[in-house]
Protein backbone atom coordinates (compact mmCIF):
# COMPACT_ATOMS: atom_id res chain seq x y z
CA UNK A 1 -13.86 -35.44 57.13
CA UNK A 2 -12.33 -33.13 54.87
CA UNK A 3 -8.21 -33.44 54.31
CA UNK A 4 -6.39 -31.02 57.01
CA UNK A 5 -2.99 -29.68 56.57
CA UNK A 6 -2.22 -29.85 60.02
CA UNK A 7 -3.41 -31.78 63.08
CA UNK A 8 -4.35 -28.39 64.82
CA UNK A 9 -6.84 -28.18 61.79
CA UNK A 10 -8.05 -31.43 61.92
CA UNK A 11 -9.07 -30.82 65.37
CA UNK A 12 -10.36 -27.60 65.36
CA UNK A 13 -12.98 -28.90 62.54
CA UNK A 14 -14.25 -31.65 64.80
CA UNK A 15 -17.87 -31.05 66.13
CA UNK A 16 -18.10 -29.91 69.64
CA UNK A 17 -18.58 -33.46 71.21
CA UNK A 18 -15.82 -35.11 69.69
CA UNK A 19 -12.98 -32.21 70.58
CA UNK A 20 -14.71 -31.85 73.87
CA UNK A 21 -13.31 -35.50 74.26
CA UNK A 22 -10.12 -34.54 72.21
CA UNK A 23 -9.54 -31.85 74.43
CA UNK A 24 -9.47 -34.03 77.51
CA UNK A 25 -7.33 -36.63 75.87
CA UNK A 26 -4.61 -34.56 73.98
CA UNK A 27 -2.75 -33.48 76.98
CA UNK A 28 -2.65 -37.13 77.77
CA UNK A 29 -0.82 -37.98 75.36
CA UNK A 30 1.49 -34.99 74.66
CA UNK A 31 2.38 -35.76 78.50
CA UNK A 32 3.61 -38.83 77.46
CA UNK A 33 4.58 -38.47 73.30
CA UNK A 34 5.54 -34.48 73.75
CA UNK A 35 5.51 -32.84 70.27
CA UNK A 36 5.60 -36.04 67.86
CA UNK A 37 2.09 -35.66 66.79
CA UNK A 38 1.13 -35.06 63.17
CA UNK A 39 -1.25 -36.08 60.33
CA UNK A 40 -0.84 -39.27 58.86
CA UNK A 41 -3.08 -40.53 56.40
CA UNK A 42 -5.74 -38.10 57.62
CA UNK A 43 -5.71 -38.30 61.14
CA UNK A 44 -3.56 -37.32 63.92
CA UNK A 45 -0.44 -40.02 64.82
CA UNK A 46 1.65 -39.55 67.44
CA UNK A 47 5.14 -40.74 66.79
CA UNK A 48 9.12 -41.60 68.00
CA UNK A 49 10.59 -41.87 64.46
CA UNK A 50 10.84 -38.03 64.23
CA UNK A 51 8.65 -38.30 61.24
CA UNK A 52 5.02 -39.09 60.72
CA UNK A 53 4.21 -42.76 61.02
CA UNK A 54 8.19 -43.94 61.28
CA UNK A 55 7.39 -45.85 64.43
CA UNK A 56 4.22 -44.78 65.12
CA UNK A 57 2.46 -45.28 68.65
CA UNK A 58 -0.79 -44.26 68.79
CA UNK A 59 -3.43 -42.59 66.94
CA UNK A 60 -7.31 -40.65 66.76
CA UNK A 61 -9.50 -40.75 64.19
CA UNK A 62 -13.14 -39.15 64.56
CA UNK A 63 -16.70 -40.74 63.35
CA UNK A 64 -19.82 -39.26 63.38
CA UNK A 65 -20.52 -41.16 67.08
CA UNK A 66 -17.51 -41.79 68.97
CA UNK A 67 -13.56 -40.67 68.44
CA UNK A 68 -11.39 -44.18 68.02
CA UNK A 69 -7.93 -43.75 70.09
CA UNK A 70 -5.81 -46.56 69.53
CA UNK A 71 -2.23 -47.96 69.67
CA UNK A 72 -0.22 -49.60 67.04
CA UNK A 73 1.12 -52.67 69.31
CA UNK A 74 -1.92 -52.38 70.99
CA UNK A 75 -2.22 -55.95 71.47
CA UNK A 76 0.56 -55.64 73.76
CA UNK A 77 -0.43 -53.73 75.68
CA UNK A 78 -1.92 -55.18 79.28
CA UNK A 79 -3.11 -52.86 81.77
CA UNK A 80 -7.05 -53.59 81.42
CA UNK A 81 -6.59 -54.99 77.94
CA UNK A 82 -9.61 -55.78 77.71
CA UNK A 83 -11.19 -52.38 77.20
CA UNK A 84 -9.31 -52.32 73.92
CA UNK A 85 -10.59 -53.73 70.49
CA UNK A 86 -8.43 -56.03 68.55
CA UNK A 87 -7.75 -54.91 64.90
CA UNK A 88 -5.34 -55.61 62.43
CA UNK A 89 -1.81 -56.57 62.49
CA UNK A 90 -1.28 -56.47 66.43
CA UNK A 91 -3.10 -52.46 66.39
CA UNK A 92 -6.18 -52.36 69.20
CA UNK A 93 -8.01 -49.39 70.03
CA UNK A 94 -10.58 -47.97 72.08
CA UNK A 95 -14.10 -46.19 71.10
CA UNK A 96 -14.77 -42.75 73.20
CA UNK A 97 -18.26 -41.89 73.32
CA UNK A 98 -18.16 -39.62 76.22
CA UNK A 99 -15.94 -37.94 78.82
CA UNK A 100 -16.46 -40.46 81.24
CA UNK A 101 -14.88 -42.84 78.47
CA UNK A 102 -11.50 -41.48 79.34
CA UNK A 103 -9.94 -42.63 82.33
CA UNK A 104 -6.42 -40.32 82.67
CA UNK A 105 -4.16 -43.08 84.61
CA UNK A 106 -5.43 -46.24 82.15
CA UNK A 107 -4.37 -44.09 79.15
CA UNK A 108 -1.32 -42.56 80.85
CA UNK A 109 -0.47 -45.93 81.01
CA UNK A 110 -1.31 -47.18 78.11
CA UNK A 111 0.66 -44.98 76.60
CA UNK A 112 4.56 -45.09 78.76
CA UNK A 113 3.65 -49.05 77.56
CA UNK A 114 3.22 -48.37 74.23
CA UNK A 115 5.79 -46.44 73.76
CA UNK A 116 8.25 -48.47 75.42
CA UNK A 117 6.92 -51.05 73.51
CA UNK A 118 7.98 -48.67 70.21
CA UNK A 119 11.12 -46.99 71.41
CA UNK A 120 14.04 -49.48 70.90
CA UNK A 121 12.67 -49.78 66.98
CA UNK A 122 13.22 -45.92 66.70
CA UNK A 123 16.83 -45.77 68.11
């Protein structure tokens, strides 16, 4: 993808599978991480620093098959763990091929864990 200035960019160039999955997940996680989302190294980051990627919680990036959502201390995280993929340094995510990939109360929760799990390093 193409750099984007903003995240509302970013998303708006996105074919129409990948924001119709975007669509369902972004007001999942503005319910939970309202307004700290921005760019960061290309792709939207959604953190409680007050700046991009000072403590950063979670993240999207899109590929030409799937959109990757994933958490920073996502190997942490332990509500159905094991729907997320490892990666590196303690980060796991999850691939979204499909609506039906997005289950609203996993990621909800996900999510209040994750940034739990972030919040005392941003006071």
């Amino acid at each position: 993808m193409p750099k984007f200035a903003t995240l509302d960019e970013y998303l708006a160039a996105l074919p129409a599978a990948q924001r119709e999955l975007t669509d369902l997940l972004l007001p999942i996680v503005e319910a939970a991480l309202p307004g700290t989302g921005a760019l960061w190294h290309g792709h939207p980051v959604w953190s409680l620093g007050g700046a991009p990627g000072k403590n950063p919680v979670c993240y999207l990036k899109a590929y030409s098959g799937y959109v990757t959502f994933g958490f920073w201390r996502g190997a942490e995280l332990t509500a159905d763990a094991d729907r997320l993929q490892a990666g590196a340094r303690g980060m796991a995510a999850v691939k979204l091929r499909t609506p039906a990939d997005i289950e609203a109360g996993l990621f909800a929760g996900w999510l209040r864990q994750a940034r739990e799990l972030e919040a005392p390093a941003a006071t």
